[in-house]
Protein backbone atom coordinates (compact mmCIF):
# COMPACT_ATOMS: atom_id res chain seq x y z
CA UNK A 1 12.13 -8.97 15.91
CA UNK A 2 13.59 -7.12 13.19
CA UNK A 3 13.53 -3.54 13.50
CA UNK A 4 14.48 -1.06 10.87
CA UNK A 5 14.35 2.60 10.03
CA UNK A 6 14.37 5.54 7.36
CA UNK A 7 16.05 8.77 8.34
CA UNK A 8 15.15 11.37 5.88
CA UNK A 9 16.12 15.13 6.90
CA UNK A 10 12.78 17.15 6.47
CA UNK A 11 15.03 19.93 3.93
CA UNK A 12 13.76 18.81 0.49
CA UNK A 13 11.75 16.44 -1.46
CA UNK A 14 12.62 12.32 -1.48
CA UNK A 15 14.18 11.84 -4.40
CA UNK A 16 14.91 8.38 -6.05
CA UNK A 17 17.94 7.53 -3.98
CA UNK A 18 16.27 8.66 -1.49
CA UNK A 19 13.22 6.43 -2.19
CA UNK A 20 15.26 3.25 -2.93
CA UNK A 21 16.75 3.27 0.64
CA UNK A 22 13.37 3.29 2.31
CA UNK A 23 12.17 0.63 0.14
CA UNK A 24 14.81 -1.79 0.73
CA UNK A 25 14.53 -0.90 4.78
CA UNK A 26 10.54 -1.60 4.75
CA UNK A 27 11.14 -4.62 2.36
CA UNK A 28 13.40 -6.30 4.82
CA UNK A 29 11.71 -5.51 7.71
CA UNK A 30 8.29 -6.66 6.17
CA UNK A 31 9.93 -10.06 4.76
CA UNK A 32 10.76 -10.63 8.59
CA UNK A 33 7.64 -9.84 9.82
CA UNK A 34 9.48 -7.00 11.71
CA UNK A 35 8.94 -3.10 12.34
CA UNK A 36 9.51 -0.48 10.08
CA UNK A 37 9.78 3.06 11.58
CA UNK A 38 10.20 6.66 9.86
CA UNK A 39 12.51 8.93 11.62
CA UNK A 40 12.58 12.69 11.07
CA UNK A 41 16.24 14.25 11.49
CA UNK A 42 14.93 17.62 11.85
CA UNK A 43 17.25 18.55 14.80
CA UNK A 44 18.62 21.19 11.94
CA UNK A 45 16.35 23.82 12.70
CA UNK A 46 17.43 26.31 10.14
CA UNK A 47 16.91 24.23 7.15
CA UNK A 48 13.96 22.14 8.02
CA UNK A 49 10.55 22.50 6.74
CA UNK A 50 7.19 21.52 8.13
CA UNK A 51 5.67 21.01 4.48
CA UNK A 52 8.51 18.49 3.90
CA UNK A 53 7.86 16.57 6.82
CA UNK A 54 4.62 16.24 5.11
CA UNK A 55 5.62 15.64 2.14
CA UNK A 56 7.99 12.39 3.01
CA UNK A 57 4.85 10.67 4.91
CA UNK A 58 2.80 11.33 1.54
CA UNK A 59 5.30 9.91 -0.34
CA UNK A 60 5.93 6.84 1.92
CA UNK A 61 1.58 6.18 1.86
CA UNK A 62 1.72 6.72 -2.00
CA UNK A 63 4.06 3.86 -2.03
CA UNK A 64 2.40 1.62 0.05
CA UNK A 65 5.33 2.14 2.84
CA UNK A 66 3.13 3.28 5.80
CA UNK A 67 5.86 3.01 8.79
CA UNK A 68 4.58 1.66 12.48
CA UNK A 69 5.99 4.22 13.87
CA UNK A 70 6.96 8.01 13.64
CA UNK A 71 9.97 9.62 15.85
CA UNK A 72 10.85 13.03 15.38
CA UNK A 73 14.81 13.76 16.49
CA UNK A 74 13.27 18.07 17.71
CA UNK A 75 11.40 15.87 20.12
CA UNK A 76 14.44 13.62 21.83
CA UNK A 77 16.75 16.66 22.48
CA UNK A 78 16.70 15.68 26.18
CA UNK A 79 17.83 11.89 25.13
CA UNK A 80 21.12 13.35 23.06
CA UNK A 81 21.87 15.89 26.10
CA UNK A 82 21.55 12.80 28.63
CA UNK A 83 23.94 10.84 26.26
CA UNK A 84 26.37 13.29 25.84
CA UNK A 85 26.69 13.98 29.55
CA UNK A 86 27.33 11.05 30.14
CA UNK A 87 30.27 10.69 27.25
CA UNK A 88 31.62 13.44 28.69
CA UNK A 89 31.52 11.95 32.13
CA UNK A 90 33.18 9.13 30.83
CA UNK A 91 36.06 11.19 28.55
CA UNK A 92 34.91 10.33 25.57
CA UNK A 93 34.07 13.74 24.16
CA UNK A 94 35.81 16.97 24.65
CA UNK A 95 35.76 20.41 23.58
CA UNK A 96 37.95 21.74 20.36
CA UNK A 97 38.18 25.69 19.25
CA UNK A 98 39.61 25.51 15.83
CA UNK A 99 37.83 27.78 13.72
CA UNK A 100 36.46 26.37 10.18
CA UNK A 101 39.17 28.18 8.41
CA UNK A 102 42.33 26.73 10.62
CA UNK A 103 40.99 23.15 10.38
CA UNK A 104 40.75 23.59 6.51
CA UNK A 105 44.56 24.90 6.71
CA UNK A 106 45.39 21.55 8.64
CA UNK A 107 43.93 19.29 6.23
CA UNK A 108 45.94 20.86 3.21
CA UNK A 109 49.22 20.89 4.60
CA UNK A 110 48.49 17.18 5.74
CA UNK A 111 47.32 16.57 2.54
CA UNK A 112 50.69 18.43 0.95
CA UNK A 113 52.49 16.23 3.36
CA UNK A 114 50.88 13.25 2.14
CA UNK A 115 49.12 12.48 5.21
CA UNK A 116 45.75 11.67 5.78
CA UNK A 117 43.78 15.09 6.31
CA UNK A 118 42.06 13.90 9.40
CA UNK A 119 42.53 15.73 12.71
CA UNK A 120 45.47 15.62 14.73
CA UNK A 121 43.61 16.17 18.04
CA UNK A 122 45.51 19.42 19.05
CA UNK A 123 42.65 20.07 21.44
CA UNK A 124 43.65 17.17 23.43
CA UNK A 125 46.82 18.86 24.00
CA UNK A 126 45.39 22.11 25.92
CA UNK A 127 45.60 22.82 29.30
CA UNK A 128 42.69 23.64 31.50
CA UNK A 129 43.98 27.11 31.70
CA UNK A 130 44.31 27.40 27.52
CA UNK A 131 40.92 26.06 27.62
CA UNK A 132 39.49 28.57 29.81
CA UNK A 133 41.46 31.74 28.56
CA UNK A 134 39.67 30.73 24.85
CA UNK A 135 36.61 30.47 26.47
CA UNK A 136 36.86 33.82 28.58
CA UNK A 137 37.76 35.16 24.63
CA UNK A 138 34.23 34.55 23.67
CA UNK A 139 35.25 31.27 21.75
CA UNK A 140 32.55 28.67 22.28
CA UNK A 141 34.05 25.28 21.46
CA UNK A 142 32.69 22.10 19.13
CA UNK A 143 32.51 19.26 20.61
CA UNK A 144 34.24 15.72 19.29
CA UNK A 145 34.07 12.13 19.78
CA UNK A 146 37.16 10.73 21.17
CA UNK A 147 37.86 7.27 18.84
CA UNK A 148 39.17 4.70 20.61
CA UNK A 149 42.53 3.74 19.01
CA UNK A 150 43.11 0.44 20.69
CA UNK A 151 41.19 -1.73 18.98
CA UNK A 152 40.46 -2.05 15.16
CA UNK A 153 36.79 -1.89 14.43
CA UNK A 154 35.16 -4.91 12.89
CA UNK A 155 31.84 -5.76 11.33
CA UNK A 156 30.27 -8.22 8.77
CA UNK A 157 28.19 -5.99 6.21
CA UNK A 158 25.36 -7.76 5.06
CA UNK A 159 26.56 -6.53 1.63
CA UNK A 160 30.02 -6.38 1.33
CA UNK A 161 30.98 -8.57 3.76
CA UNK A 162 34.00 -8.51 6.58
CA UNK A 163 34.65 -5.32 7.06
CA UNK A 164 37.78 -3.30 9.37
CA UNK A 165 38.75 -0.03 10.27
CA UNK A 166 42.09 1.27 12.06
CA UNK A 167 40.49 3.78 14.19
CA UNK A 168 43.74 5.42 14.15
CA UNK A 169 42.83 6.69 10.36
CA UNK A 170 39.82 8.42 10.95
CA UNK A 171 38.95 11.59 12.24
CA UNK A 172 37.46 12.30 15.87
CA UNK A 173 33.71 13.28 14.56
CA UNK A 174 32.27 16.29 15.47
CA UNK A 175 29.49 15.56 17.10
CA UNK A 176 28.27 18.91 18.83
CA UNK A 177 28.46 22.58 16.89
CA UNK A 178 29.77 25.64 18.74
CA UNK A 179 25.95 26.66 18.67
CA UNK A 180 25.03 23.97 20.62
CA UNK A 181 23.24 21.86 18.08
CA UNK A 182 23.70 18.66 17.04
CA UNK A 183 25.21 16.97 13.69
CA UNK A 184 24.40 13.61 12.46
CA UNK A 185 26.46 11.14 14.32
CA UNK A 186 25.65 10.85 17.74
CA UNK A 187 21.44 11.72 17.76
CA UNK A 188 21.56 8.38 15.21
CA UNK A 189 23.62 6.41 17.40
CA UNK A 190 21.41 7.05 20.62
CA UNK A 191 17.92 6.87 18.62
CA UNK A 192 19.11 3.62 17.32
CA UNK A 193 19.45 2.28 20.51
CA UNK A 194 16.70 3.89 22.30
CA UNK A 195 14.29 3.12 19.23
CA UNK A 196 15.38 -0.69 19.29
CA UNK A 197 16.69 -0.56 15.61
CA UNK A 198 18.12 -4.14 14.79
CA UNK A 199 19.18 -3.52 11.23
CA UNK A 200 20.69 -0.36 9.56
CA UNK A 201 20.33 -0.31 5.71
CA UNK A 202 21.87 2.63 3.96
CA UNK A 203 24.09 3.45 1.21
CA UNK A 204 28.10 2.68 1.02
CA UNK A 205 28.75 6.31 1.62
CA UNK A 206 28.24 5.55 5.30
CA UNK A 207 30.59 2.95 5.71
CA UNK A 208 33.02 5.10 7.25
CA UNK A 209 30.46 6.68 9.80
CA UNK A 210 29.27 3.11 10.61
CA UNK A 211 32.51 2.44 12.03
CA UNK A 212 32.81 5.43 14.01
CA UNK A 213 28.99 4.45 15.26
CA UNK A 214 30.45 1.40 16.01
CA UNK A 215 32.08 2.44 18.87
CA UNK A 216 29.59 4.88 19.87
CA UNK A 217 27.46 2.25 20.13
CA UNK A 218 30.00 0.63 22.60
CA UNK A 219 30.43 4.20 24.36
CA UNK A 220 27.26 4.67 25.22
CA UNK A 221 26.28 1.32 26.35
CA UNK A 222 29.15 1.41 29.03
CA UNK A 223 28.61 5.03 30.24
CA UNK A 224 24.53 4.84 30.53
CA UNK A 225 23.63 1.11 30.52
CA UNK A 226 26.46 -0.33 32.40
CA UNK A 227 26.36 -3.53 30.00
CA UNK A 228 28.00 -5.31 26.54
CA UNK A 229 26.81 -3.17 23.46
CA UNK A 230 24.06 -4.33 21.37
CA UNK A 231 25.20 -3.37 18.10
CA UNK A 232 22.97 -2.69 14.85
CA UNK A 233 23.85 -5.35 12.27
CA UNK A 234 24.73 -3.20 9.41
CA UNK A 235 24.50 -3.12 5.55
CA UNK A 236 25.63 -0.62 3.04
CA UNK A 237 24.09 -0.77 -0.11
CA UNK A 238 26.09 0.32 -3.51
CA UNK A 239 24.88 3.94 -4.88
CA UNK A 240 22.26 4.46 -7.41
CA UNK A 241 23.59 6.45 -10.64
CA UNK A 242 21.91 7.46 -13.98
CA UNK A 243 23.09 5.36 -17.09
CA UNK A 244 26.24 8.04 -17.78
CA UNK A 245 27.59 6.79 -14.84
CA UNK A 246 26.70 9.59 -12.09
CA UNK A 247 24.26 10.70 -10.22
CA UNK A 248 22.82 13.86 -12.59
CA UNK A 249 21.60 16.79 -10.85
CA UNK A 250 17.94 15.61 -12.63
CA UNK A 251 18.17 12.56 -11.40
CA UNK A 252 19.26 13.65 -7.46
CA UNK A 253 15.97 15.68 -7.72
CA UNK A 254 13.94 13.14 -9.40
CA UNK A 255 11.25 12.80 -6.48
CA UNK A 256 7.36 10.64 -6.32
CA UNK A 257 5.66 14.54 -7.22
CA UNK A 258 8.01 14.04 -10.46
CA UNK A 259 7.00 10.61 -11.09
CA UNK A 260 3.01 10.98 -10.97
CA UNK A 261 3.62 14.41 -12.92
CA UNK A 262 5.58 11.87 -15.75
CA UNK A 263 2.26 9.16 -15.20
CA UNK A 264 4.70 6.90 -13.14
CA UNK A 265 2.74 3.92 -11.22
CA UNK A 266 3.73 3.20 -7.60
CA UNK A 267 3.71 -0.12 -8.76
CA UNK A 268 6.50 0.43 -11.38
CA UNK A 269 8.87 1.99 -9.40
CA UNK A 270 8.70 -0.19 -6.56
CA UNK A 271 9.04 -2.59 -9.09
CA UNK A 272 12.24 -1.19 -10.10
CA UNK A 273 14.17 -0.14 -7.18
CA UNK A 274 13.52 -3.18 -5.23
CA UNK A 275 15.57 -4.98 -7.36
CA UNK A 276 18.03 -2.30 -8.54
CA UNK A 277 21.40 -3.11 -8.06
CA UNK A 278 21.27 -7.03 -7.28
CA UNK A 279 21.53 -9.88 -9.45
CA UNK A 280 17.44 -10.54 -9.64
CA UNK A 281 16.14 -9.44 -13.02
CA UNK A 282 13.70 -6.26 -12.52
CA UNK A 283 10.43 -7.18 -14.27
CA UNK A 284 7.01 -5.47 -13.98
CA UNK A 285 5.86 -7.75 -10.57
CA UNK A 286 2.92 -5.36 -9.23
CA UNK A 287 2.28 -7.99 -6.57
CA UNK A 288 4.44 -6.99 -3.28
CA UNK A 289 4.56 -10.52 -1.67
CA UNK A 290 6.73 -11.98 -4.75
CA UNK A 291 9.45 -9.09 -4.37
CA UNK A 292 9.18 -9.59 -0.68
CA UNK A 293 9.54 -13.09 -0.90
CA UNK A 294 12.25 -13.07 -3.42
CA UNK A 295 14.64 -9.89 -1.49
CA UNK A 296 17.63 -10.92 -0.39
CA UNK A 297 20.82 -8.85 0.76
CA UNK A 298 22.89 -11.47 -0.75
CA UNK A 299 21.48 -10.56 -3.89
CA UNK A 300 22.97 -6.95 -3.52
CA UNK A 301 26.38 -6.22 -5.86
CA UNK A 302 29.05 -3.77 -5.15
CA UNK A 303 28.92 -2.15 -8.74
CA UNK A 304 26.66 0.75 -8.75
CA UNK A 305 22.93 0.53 -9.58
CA UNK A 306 21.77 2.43 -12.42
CA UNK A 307 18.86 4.11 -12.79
CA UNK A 308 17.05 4.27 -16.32
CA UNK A 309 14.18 6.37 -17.25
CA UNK A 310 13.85 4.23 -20.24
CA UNK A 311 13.76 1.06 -17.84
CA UNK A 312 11.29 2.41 -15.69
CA UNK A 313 8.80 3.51 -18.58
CA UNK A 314 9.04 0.37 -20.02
CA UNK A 315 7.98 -1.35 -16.35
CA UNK A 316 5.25 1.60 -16.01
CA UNK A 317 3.97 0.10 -19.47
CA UNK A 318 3.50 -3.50 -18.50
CA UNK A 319 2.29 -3.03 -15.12
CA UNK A 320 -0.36 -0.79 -16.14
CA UNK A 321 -1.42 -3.39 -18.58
CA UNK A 322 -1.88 -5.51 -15.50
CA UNK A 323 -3.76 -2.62 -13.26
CA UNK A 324 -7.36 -4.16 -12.38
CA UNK A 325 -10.14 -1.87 -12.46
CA UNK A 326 -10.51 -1.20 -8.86
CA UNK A 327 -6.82 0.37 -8.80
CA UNK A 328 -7.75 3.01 -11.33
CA UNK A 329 -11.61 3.43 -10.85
CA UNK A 330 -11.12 6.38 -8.92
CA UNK A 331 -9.05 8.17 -11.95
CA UNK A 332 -11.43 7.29 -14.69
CA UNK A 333 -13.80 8.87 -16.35
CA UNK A 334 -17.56 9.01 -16.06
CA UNK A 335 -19.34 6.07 -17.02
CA UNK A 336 -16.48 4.13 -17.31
CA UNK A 337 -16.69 0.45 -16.93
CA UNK A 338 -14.63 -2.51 -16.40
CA UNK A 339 -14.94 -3.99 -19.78
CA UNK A 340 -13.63 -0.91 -20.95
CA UNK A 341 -10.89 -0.88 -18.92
CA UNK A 342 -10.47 -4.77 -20.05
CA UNK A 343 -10.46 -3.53 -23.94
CA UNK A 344 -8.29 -0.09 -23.58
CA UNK A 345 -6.30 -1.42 -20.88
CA UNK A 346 -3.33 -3.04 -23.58
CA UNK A 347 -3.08 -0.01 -25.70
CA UNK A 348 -1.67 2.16 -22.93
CA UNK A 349 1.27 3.38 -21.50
CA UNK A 350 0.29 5.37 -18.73
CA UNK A 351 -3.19 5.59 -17.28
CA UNK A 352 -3.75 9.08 -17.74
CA UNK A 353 -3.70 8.37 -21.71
CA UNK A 354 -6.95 6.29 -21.30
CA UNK A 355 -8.95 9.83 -21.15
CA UNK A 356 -8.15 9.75 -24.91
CA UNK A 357 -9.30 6.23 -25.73
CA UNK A 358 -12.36 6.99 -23.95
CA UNK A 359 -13.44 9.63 -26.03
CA UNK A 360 -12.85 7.22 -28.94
CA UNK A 361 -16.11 5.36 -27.38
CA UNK A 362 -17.71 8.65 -26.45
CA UNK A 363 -16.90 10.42 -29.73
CA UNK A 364 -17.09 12.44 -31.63
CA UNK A 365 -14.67 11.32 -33.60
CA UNK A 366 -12.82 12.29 -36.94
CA UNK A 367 -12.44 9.81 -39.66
CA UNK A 368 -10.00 10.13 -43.06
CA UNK A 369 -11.11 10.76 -46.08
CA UNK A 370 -11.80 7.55 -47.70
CA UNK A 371 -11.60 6.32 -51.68
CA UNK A 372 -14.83 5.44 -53.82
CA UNK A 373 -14.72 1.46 -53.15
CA UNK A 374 -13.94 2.47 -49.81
CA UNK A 375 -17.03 4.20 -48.99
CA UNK A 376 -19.30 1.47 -50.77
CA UNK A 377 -17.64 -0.84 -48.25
CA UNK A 378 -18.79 1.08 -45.56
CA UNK A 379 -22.61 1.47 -46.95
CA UNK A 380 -22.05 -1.97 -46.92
CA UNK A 381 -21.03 -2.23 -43.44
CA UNK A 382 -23.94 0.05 -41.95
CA UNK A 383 -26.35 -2.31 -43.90
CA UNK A 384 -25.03 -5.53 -42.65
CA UNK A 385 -23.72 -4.11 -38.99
CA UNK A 386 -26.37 -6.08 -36.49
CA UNK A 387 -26.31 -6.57 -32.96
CA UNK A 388 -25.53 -9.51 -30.66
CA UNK A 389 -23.00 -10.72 -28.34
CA UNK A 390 -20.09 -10.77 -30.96
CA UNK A 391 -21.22 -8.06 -33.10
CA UNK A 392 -17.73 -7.69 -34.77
CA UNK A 393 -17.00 -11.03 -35.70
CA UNK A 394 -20.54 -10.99 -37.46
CA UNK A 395 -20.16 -7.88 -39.11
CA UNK A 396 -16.92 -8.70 -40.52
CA UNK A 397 -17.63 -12.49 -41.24
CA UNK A 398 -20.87 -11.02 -43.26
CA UNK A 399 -18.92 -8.49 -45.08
CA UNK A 400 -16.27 -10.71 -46.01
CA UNK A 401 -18.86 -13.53 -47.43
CA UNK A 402 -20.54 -10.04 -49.35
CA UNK A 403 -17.84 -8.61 -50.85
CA UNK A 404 -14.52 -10.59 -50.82
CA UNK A 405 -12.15 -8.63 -48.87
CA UNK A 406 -10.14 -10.32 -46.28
CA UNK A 407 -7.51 -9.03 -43.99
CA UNK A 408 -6.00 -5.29 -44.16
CA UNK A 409 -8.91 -4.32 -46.94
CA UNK A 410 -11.53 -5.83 -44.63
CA UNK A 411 -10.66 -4.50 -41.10
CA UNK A 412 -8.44 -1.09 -41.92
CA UNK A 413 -11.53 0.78 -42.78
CA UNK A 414 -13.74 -0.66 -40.53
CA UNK A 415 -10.89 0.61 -37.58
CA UNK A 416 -11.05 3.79 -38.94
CA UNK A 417 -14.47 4.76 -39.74
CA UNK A 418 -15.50 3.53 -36.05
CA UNK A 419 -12.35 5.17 -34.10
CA UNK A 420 -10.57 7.36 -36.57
CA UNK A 421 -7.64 5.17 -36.04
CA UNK A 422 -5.23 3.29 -37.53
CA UNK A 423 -4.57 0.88 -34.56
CA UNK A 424 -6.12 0.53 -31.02
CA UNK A 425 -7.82 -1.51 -28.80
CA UNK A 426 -8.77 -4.97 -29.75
CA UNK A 427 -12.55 -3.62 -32.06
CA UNK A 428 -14.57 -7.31 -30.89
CA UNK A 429 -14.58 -5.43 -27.66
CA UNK A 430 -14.46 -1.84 -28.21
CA UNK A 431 -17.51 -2.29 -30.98
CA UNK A 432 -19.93 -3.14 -27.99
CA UNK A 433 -18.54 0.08 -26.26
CA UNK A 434 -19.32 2.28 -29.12
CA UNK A 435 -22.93 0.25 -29.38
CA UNK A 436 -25.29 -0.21 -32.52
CA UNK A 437 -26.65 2.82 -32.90
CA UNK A 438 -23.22 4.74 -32.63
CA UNK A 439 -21.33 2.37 -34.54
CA UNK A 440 -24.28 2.52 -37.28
CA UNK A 441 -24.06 6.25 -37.61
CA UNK A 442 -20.13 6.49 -38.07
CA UNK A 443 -20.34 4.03 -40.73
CA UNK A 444 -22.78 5.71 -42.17
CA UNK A 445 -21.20 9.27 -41.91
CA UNK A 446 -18.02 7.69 -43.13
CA UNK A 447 -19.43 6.35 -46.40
CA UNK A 448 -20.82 9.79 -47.88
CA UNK A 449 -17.68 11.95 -46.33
């Protein structure tokens, strides 16, 4: 069974990149009928915040992304320790005592030298005496991942396809701080196997750190389950950007509390970002089974995806158009009803504007000044308005037969003595909104204004 996974760090909001990532992860475990699980990195203790932990699984629900599981990394401390005993057992990690400023000095005279600025592994080089003599100087070390440099590492990305790495051209990863806590590398490596992750979908700035997982992956199997490594397949996904070409600072913040504040549908953006970036047009499809049935990591390009406010407004617009009643009963106001949904549901853009068309039913409203033969139009109107099922076409078929007008002279003022509008909702079914005695009354009032 497929099994994937979102790893957001609980030390801000989602934001859209963010948001596209676990998308694409619960899409393709969903197509497969597989698992999708949420992961909280929160092993930096510093930095993380409860509220944001909160905040992610509101997101995910308000998306329709509810995960099957929930693992928190503050809770699996005693998996990472296990696994890097057992590295260290097995000499594939060892202790280094560089400070932050001498390894920055290393990487600019490599880089002066026109070398690669990764590390030369002078730690290697220390005796057990050296070692200890640091140590007995109050200098707690950071602890690396020794690379193998035998083999070349070797993947097929479900994105961009064969992929290799000389080992020999990366740097050992530090994997352990001098504190004693943890950095990314190897508390993903050992969840992912622990967790049963089958699939790792993230972005193409992890492509390096994939390889380097890639042999973790191998490590750990060997030192703590004695058998061939079951390795993640893995796919990195090109980087969203805004339409100047980077990723703004606006647009790196733009989280879901951003979007409903803007009147952004769950919908839309899902919409959107699941097909951001591949070669599937992105249309307003509300219904989750067609962009579930149509994903496909082939689909994915290498260019990066842009991200358009524009483009996502204009996806907002047409799926709200298609929003049935029960999706927005709950944000509409009292005494609403589906027909008027049904009538005002065209005319908007977001679904917070239909507050305003309602009170063009619910009045009062304000109509223009209107011209002499105007307002004998309208006495006209009020006399001839009666009721049945398709008041409007009767009123206006009557007036037209009484009085000659036809087309912008016959409806304009009509539209704007009833709404005080110039455009709007379709008036055969907003007239039996307003109802006869309403609609009788603005006439009226309109015609001696």
């Amino acid at each position: 069974m497929i099994t994937t996974r979102f790893a957001p760090s609980p030390t801000g909001r989602l934001h859209v990149g963010n948001i596209r990532t676990a998308l694409h992860n619960w899409m393709l475990a969903r197509k497969a009928g597989g698992c999708f699980l949420l992961r909280i990195d929160d092993t930096d203790a510093e930095r993380s915040r409860e509220e944001y932990v909160e905040a992610i699984r509101a997101d995910l629900a308000w998306l329709g992304m509810e995960p099957d599981g929930v693992e928190r990394q503050s809770e699996r401390l005693a998996l990472y320790e296990a696994a890097f005993d057992a590295l260290k057992d097995a000499g594939r990690v060892y202790p280094c005592y560089e400070t932050a400023q001498e390894l920055d000095l290393k990487r600019k005279i490599a880089l002066g030298r026109g070398l690669p600025p990764i590390y030369d592994r002078a730690a290697l080089a220390l005796s057990d005496a050296e070692r200890a003599a640091k140590e007995a100087d109050g200098v707690a070390p950071h602890w690396r991942f020794k690379l193998d440099h035998g083999e070349e590492i070797r993947w097929d990305d479900g994105v961009r396809g064969p992929q290799k790495f000389d080992p020999a051209t990366l740097s050992d990863p530090v994997i352990r701080r001098a504190d004693g806590s943890w950095l990314y590398m190897l508390p993903s490596a050992v969840d992912d196997i622990e967790m049963g992750i089958t699939n790792v979908l993230r972005g193409e700035d992890h492509v390096s750190n994939t390889a380097v997982q890639i042999q973790m992956f191998t490590a750990l199997y060997a030192a703590q389950h004695k058998g061939a490594a079951k390795v993640p397949d893995f796919a990195h996904e090109a980087l969203l950007v805004g339409k100047e070409g980077k990723l703004s600072k606006r647009l790196g913040s733009l989280g879901c509390d951003a979007f409903r504040e803007q009147g952004i549908e769950p919908e839309a953006l899902v919409a959107l970002l699941a097909r951001l970036g591949t070669s599937q047009p992105v249309e307003p499809i509300a219904d989750r089974a067609v962009l579930l049935d149509t994903f496909d990591l082939s689909t994915f390009g290498r260019a990066p995806a842009k991200f358009d406010d524009a483009e996502l407004a204009r996806i907002n617009t047409a799926i709200v158009h298609q929003l049935p009643f029960e999706r927005v009963q709950g944000l509409l106001p009292e005494g609403f009803t589906p027909e008027a949904w049904h009538a005002i549901r065209p005319n908007l853009e977001k679904a917070s504007e239909v507050v305003e068309w309602w009170q063009v039913v619910t009045g009062p409203i304000t109509p223009p000044d209107f011209a002499d033969e105007d307002r004998a139009f309208l006495t006209e109107a009020a006399r001839l308005l009666s009721w049945s099922e398709t008041p409007w076409q009767d009123l206006t078929s009557a007036l037209k037969a009484a009085t000659g007008r036809k087309g912008k002279a016959l409806f304009l003022p009509l539209r704007q003595a009833l709404t005080g509008m110039d455009h709007g909702p379709d008036m055969k079914e907003l007239l039996p909104l307003i109802g006869e005695e309403e609609a009788k009354a603005r006439l009226e009032s309109a015609a001696v204004a």
